[in-house]
Protein backbone atom coordinates (compact mmCIF):
# COMPACT_ATOMS: atom_id res chain seq x y z
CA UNK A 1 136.86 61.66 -3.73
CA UNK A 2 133.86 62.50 -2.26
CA UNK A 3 133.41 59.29 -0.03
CA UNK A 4 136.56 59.96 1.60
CA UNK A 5 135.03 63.34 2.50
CA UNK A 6 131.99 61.62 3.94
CA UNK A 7 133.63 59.27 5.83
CA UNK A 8 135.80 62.12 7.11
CA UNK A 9 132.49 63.45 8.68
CA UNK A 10 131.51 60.51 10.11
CA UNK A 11 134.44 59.72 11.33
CA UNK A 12 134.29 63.58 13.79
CA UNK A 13 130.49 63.41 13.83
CA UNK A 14 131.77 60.30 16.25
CA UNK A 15 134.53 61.65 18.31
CA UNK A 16 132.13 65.29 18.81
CA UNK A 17 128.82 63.28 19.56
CA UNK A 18 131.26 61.23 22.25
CA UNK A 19 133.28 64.03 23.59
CA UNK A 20 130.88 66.84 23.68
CA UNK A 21 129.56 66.92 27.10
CA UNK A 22 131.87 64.59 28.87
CA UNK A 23 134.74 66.81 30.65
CA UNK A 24 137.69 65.88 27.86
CA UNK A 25 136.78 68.81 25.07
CA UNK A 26 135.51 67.51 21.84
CA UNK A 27 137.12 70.56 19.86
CA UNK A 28 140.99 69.32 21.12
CA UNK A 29 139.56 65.80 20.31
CA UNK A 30 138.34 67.12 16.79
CA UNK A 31 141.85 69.13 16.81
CA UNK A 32 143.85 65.66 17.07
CA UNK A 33 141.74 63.89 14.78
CA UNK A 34 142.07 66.30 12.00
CA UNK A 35 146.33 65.99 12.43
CA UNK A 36 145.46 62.69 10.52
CA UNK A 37 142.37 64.14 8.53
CA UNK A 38 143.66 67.09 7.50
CA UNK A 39 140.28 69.10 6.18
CA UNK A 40 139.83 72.03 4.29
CA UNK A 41 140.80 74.73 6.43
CA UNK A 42 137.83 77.13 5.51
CA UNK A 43 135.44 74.22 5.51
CA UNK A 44 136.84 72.90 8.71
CA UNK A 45 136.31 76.23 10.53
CA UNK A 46 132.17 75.59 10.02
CA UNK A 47 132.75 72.15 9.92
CA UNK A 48 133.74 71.77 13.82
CA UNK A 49 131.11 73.88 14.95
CA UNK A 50 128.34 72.99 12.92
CA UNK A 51 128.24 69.19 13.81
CA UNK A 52 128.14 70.63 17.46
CA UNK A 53 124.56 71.66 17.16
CA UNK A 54 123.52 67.98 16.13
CA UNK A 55 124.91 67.16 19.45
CA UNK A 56 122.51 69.73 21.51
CA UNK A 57 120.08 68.56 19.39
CA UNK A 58 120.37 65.60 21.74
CA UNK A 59 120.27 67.57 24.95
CA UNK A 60 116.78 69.15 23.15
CA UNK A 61 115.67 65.36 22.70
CA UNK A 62 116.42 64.01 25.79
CA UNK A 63 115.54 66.76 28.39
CA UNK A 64 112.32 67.85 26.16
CA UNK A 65 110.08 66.99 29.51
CA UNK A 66 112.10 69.77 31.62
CA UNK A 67 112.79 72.10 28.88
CA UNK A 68 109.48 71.97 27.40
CA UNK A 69 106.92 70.28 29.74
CA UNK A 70 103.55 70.32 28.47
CA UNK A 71 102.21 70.51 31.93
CA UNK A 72 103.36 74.13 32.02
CA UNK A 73 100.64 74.42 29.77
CA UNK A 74 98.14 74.53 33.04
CA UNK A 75 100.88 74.24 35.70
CA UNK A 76 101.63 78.05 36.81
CA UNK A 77 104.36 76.71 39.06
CA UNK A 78 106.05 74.47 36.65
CA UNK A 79 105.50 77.12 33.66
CA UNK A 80 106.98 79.90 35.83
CA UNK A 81 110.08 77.12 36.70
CA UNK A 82 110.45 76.46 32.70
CA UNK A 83 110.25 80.28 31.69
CA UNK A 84 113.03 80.42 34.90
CA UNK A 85 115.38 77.36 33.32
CA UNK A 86 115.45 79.24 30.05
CA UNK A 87 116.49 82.78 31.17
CA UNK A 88 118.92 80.75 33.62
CA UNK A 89 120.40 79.33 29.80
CA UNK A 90 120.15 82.41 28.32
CA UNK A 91 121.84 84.70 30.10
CA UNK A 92 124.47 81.99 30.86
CA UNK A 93 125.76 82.95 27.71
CA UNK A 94 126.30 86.26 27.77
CA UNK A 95 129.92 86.66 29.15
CA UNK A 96 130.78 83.67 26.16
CA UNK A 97 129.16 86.34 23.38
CA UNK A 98 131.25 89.53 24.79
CA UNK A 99 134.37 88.06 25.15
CA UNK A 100 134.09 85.69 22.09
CA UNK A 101 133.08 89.21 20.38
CA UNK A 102 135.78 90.55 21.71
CA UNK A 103 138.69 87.90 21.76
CA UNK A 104 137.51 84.98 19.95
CA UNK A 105 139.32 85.23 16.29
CA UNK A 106 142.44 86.16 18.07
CA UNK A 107 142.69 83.13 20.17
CA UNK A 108 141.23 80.82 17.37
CA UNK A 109 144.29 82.01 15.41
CA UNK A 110 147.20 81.65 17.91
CA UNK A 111 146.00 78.86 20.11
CA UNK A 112 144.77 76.38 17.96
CA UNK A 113 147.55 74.02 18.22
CA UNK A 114 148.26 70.36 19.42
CA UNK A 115 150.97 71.75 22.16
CA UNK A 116 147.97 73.85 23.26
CA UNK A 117 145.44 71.47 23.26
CA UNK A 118 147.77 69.01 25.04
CA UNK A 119 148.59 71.82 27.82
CA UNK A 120 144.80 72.48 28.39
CA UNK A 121 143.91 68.48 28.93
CA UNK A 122 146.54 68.82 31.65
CA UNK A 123 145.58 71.44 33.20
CA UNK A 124 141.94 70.49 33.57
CA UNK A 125 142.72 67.08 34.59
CA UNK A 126 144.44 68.05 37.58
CA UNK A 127 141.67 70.33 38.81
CA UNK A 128 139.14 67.97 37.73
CA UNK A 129 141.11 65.57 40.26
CA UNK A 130 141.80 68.50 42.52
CA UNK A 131 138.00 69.84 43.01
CA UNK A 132 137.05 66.05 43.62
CA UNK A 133 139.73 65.25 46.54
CA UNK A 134 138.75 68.67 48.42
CA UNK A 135 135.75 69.14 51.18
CA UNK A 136 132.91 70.72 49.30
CA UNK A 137 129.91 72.21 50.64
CA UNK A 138 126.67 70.98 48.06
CA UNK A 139 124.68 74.48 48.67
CA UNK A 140 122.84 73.87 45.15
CA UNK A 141 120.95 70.57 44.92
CA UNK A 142 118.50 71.70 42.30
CA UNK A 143 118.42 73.84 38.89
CA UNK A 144 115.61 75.67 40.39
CA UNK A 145 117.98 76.77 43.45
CA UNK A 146 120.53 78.07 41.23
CA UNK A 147 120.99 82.02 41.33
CA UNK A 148 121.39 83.98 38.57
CA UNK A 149 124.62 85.77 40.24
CA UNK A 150 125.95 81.98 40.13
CA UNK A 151 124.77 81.75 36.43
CA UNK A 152 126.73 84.42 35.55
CA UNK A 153 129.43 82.90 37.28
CA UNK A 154 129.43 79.82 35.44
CA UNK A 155 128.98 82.01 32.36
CA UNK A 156 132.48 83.33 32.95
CA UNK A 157 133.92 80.10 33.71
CA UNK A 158 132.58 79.14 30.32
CA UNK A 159 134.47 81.41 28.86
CA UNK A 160 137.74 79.59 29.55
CA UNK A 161 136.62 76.56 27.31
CA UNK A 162 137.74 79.05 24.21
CA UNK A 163 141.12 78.18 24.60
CA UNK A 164 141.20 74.27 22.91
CA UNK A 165 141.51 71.54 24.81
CA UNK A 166 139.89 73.20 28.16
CA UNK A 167 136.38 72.09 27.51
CA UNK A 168 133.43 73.71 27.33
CA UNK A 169 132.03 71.00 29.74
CA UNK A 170 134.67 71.34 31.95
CA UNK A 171 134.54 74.81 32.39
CA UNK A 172 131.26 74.81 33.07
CA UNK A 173 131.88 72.23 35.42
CA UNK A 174 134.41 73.08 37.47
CA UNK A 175 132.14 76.61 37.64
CA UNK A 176 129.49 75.28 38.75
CA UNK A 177 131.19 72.82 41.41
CA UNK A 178 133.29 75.68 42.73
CA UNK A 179 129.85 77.70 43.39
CA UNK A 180 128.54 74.90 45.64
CA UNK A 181 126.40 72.81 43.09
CA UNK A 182 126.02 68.77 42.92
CA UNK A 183 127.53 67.24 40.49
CA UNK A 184 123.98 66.29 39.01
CA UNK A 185 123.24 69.92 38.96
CA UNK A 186 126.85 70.84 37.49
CA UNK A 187 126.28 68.67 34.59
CA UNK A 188 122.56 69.67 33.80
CA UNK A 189 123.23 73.02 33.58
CA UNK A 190 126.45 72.45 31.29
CA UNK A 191 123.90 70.65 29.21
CA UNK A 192 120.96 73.67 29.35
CA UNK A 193 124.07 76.21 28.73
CA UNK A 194 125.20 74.88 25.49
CA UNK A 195 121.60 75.30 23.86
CA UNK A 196 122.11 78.68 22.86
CA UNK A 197 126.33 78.82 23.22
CA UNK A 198 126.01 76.37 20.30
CA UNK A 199 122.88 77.78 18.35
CA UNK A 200 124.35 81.15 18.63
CA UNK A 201 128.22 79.83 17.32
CA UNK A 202 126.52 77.38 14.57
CA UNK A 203 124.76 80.45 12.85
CA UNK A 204 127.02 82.63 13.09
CA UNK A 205 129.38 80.21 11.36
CA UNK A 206 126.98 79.26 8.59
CA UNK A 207 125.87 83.07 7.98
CA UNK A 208 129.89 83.67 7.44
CA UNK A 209 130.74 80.66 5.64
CA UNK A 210 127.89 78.65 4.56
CA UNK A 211 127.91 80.35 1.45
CA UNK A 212 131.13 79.24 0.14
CA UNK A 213 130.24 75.45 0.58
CA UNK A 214 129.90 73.18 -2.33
CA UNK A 215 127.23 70.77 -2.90
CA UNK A 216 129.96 67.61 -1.58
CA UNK A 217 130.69 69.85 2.00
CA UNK A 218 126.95 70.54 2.54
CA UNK A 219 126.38 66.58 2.43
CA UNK A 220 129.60 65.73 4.17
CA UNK A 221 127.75 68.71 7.40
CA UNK A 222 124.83 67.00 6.98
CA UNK A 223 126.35 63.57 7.94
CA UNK A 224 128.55 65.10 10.36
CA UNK A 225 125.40 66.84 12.20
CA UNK A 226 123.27 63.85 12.13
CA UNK A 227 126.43 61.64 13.52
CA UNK A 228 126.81 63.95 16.30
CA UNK A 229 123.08 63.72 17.11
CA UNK A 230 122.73 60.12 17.25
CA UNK A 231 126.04 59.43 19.34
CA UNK A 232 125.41 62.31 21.83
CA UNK A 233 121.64 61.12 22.83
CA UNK A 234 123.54 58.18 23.90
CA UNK A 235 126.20 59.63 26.03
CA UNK A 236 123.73 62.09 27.23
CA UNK A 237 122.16 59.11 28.73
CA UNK A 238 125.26 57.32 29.63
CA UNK A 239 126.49 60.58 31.54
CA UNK A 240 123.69 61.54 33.52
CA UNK A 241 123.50 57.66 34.70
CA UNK A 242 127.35 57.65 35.44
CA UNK A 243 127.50 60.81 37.65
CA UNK A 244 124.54 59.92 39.87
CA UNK A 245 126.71 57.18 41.24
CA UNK A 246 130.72 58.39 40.82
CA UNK A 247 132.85 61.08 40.64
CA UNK A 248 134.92 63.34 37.43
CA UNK A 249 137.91 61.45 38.72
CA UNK A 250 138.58 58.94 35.46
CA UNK A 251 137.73 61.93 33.12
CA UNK A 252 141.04 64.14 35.13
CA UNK A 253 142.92 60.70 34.48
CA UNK A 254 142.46 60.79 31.09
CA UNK A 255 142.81 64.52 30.27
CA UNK A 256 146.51 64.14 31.87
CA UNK A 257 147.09 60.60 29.76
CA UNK A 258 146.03 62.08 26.96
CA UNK A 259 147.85 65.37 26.97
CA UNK A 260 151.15 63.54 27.88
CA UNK A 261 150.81 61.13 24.99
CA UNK A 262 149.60 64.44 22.97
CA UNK A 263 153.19 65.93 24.23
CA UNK A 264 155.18 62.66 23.44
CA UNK A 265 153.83 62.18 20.67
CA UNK A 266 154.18 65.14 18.22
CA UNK A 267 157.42 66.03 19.65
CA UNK A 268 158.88 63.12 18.78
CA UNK A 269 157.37 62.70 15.15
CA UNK A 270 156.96 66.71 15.03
């Protein structure tokens, strides 16, 4: 029926507009929900990565005054610092669109599992907890101070969010943190990075399989996308309050309580 369908959508238009930039991975999220969902398998391939782009939609909304400051209009400083943020995004991506290129299909086809996705919010729990209980050095206190030999780097450590359950948040992340930013700046940037990571992913997906959609799955995106968008602006704002006052700690917590229930779980009733 095509309710059920819709409310399907809804339903993952919530958990991706919570999960998407918090440190827990909303694909192993979407993953676990769809155990009980069960999609389309074709449709669900678009599906998960469509309703993405309603959630940097958000990011677009909420950051417009850095991303696209009008006073850059007659600002040289603060147009040369936006032209600067945007390269900084862009080329972010780069290692993500070789080695998705390169190894993406394969590891969508072998590692898109519950064991997998329950191994992955392990591991990054621990060195959530792990980078937040050692001595760091802050060298990186603003986007504007942030190299682009250390945007590269965090490019790379993006890459590592391909296997479910890691995070594309996270990996950006624990990047960033490793290479001496704040945790403001960490986060930021894991927002400004998934502008064109997801714009890039979401048409590619709907150039190979938007084609084969009926009119029911077009509506059922459509309410997943706008879902996402709507949920995300507000954990966008609910994030960026949160960090500037405590740590990743409760988000390594729950990766590890999750991915032991995860294990529990679907071994027992597997």
């Amino acid at each position: 029926m095509d309710w059920i369908l819709d409310l399907q959508a809804l339903i993952l238009g919530i958990v991706q507009g919570i999960t998407e930039f918090l440190p827990v991975s909303s694909t192993g999220h979407m993953i676990i929900v769809d155990e009980f969902i069960h999609l389309d398998p074709k449709f669900k391939e678009m599906f998960f990565v469509v309703i993405q782009l309603g959630s940097i939609f958000a990011v677009l909304v909420y950051f417009h005054r850095k991303l696209f400051p009008l006073k850059a209009l007659r600002e040289p400083d603060l147009r040369r610092s936006t032209f600067l943020l945007w390269c900084k995004a862009a080329l972010g991506v780069v290692p993500a669109i070789l080695i998705g290129g390169l190894f993406g299909s394969k590891i969508q086809h072998a590692l898109y599992n519950t064991p997998t996705v329950a191994a992955a919010l392990i591991a990054g729990g621990i060195a959530l907890l792990w980078i937040e209980s050692s001595r760091r050095r802050v060298t990186v206190s603003s986007i504007d101070r942030l190299g682009f030999g250390k945007v590269i780097a965090v490019g790379f450590a993006q890459c590592l969010a391909m296997i479910p359950g890691v995070s594309r948040s996270a990996a950006t992340i624990l990047g960033a943190l490793l290479l001496g930013t704040s945790r403001e700046v960490a986060v930021e940037y894991s927002f400004f990075l998934a502008i064109p990571t997801m714009f890039a992913a979401s048409f590619y997906s709907l150039w190979k399989n938007g084609g084969n959609l009926t009119g029911n799955q077009w509506i059922a995106t459509g309410i997943g996308f706008v879902t996402a968008f709507l949920v995300a602006l507000g954990v966008i704002a609910f994030f960026m309050d949160y960090i500037r006052r405590k740590d990743f700690k409760v988000f390594g917590w729950y990766r590890i309580a999750l991915g032991i229930v995860l294990l529990l779980f679907f071994g027992l009733f597997a």
